[in-house]
N, C-alpha and C. Protein backbone atom coordinates (compact mmCIF):
# COMPACT_ATOMS: atom_id res chain seq x y z
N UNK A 1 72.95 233.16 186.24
CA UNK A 1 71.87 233.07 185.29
C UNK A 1 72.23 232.13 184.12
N UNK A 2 73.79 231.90 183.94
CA UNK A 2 73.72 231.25 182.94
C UNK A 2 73.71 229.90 183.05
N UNK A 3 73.68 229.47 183.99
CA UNK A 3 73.23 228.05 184.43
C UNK A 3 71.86 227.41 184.38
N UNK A 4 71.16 228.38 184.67
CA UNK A 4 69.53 228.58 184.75
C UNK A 4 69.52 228.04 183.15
N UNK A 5 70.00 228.92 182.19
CA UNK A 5 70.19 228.77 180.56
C UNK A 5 70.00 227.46 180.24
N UNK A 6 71.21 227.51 180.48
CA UNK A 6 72.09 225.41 180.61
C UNK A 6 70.85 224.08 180.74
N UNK A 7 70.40 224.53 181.59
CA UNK A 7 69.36 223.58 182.60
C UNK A 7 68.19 223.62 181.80
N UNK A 8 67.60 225.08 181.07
CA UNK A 8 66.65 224.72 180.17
C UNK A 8 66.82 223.94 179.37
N UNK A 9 67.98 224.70 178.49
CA UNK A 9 68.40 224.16 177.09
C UNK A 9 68.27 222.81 177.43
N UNK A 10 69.34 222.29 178.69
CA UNK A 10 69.21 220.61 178.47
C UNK A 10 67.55 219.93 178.42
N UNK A 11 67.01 220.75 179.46
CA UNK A 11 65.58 220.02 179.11
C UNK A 11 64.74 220.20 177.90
N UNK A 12 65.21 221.14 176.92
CA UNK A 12 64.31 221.24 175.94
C UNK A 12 64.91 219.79 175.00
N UNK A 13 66.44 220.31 175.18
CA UNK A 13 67.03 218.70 174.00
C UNK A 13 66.61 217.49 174.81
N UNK A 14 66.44 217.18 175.79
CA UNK A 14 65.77 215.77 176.71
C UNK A 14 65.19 215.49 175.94
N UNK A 15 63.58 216.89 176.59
CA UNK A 15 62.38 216.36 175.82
C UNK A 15 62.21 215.61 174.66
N UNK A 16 62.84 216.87 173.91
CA UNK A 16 62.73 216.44 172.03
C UNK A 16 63.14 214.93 171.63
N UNK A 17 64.29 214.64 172.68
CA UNK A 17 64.91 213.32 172.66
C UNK A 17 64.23 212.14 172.87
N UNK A 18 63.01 212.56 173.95
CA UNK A 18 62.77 211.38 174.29
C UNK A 18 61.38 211.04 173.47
N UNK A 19 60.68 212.54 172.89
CA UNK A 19 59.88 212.32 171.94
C UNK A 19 60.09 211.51 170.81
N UNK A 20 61.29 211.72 170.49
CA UNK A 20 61.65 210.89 168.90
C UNK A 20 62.29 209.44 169.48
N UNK A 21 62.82 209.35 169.90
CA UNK A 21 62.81 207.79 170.57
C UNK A 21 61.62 207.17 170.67
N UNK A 22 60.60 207.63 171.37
CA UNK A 22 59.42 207.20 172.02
C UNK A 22 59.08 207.28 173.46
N UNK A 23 60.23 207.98 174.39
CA UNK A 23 59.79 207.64 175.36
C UNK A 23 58.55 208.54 175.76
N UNK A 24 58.37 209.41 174.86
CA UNK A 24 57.00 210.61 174.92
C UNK A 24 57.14 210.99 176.37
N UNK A 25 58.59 211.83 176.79
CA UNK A 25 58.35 212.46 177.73
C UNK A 25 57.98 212.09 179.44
N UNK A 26 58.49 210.54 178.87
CA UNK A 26 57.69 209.83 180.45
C UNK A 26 58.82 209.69 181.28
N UNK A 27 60.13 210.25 181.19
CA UNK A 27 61.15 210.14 182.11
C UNK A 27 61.37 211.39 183.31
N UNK A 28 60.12 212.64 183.23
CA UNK A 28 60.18 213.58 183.99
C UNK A 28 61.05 214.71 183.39
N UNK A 29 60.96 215.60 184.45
CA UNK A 29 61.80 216.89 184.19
C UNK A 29 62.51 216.60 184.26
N UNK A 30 63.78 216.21 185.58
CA UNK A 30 64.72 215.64 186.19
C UNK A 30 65.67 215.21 185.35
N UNK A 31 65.12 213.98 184.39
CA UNK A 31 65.61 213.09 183.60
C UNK A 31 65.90 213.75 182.42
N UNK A 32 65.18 214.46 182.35
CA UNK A 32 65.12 215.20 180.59
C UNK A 32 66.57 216.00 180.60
N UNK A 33 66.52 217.04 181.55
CA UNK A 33 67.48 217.90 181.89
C UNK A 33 69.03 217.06 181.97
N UNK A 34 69.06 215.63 182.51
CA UNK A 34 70.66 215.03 182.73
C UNK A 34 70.61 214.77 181.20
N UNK A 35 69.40 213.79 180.88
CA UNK A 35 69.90 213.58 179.56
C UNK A 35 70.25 214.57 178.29
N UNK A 36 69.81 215.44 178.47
CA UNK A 36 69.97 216.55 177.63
C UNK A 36 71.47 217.44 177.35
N UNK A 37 71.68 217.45 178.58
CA UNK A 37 72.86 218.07 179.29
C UNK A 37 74.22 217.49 178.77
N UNK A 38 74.02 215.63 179.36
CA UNK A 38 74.79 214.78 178.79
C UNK A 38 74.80 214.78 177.47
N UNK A 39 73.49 214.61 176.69
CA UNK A 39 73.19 214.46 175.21
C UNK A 39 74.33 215.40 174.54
N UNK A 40 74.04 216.59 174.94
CA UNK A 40 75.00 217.86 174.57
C UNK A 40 76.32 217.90 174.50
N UNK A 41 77.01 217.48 175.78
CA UNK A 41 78.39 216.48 175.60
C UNK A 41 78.92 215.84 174.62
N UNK A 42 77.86 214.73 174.76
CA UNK A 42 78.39 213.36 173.77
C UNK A 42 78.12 214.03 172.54
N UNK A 43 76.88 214.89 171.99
CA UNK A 43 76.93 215.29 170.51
C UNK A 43 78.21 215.80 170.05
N UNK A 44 78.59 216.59 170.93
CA UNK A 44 79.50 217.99 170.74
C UNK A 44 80.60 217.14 170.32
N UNK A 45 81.25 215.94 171.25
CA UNK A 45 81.68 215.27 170.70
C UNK A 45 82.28 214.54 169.80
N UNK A 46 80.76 214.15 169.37
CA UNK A 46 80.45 213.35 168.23
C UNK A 46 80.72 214.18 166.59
N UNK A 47 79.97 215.17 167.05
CA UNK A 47 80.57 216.18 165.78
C UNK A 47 81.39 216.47 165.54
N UNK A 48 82.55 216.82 166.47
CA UNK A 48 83.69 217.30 166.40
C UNK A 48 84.79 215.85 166.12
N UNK A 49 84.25 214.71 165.95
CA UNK A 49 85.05 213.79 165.53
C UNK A 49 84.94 213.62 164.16
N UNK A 50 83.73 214.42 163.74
CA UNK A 50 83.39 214.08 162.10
C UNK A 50 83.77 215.13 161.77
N UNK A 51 84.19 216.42 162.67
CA UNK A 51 84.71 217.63 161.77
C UNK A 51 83.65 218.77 161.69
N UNK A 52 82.51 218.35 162.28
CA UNK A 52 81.61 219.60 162.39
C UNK A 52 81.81 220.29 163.76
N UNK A 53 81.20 221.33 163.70
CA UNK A 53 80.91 222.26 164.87
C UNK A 53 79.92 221.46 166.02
N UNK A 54 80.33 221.27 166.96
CA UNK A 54 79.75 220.90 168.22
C UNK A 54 78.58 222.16 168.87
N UNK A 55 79.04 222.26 170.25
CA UNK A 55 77.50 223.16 170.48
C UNK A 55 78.11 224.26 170.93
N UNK A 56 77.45 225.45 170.13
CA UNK A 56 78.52 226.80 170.08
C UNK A 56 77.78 227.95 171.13
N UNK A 57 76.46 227.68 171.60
CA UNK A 57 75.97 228.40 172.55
C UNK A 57 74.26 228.24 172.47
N UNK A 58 73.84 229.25 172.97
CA UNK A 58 71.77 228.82 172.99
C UNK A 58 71.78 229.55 170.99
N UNK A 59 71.93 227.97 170.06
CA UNK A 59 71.43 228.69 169.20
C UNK A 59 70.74 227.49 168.46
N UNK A 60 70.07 227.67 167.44
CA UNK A 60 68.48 226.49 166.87
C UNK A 60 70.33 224.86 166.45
N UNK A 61 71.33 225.44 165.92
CA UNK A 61 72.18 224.44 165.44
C UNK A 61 72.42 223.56 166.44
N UNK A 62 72.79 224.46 167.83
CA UNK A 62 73.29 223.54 169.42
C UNK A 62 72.52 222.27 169.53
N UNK A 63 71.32 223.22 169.78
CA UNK A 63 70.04 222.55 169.98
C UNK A 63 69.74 221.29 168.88
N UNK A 64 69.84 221.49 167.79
CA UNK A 64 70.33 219.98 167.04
C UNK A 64 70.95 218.95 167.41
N UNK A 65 72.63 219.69 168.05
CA UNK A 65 73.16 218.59 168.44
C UNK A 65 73.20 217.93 169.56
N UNK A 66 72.42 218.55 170.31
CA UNK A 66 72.32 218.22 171.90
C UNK A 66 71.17 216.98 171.53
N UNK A 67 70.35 217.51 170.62
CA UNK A 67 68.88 216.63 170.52
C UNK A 67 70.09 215.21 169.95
N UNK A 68 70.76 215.50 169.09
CA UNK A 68 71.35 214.15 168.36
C UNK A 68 72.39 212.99 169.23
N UNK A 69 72.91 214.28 170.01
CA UNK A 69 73.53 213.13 171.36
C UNK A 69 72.54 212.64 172.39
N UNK A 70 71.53 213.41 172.83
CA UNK A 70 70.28 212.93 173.82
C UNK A 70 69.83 211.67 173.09
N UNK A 71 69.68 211.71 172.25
CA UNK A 71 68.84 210.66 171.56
C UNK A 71 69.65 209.00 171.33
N UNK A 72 71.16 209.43 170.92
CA UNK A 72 72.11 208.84 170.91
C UNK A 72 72.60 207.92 172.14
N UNK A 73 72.41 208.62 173.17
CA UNK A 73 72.62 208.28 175.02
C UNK A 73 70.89 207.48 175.17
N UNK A 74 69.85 207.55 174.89
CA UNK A 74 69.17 207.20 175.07
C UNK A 74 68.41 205.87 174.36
N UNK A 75 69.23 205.53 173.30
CA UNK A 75 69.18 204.35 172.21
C UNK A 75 70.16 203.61 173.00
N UNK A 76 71.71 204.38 173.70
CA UNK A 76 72.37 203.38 174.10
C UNK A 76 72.15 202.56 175.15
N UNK A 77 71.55 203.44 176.21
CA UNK A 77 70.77 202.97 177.83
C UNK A 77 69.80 202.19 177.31
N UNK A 78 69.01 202.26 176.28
CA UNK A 78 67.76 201.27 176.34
C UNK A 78 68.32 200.26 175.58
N UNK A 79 69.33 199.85 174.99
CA UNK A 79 70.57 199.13 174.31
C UNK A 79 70.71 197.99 175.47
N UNK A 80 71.03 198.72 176.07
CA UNK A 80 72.14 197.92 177.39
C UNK A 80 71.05 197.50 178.74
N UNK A 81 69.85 198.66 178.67
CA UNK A 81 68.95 197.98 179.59
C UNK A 81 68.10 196.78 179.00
N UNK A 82 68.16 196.48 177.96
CA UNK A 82 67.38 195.23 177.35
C UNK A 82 68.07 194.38 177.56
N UNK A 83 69.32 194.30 177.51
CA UNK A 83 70.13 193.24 177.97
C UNK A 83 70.31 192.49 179.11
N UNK A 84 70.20 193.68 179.92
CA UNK A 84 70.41 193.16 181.43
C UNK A 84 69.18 192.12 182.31
């Protein structure tokens, strides 16, 4: 069950991600969920290089930082896909 968890959470931080970018949600479920997942990673990361708390479980803070790495992974792909 706690995977089931995982798999939301990532798609809720996708979504949110791809709302504030712009992609308004047009990358699917599928997409939302890797990026989210990943997002969550790289935030956790990211925070923990500046000294904050990364993602500590299903709580409104995680969910911040998952949204801040989703968003982060998704500035960088459209970064690198403009290029190509």
């Amino acid at each position: 069950m706690n995977w089931l968890l995982w798999i939301v959470f990532g798609a809720v931080a996708g979504w949110i991600a791809s709302l504030l970018v712009g992609k308004a949600g047009s990358q699917g479920p599928l997409m939302n969920i890797v990026v989210g997942i990943v997002g969550a990673l790289l935030g956790g990361w990211l925070f923990n290089q500046f000294g904050a708390s990364g993602v500590t479980g299903f709580n409104l803070p995680s969910l911040l930082v998952a949204v801040v790495g989703a968003i982060v992974l998704l500035l960088l792909v459209r970064l690198f896909s403009r290029g190509a």
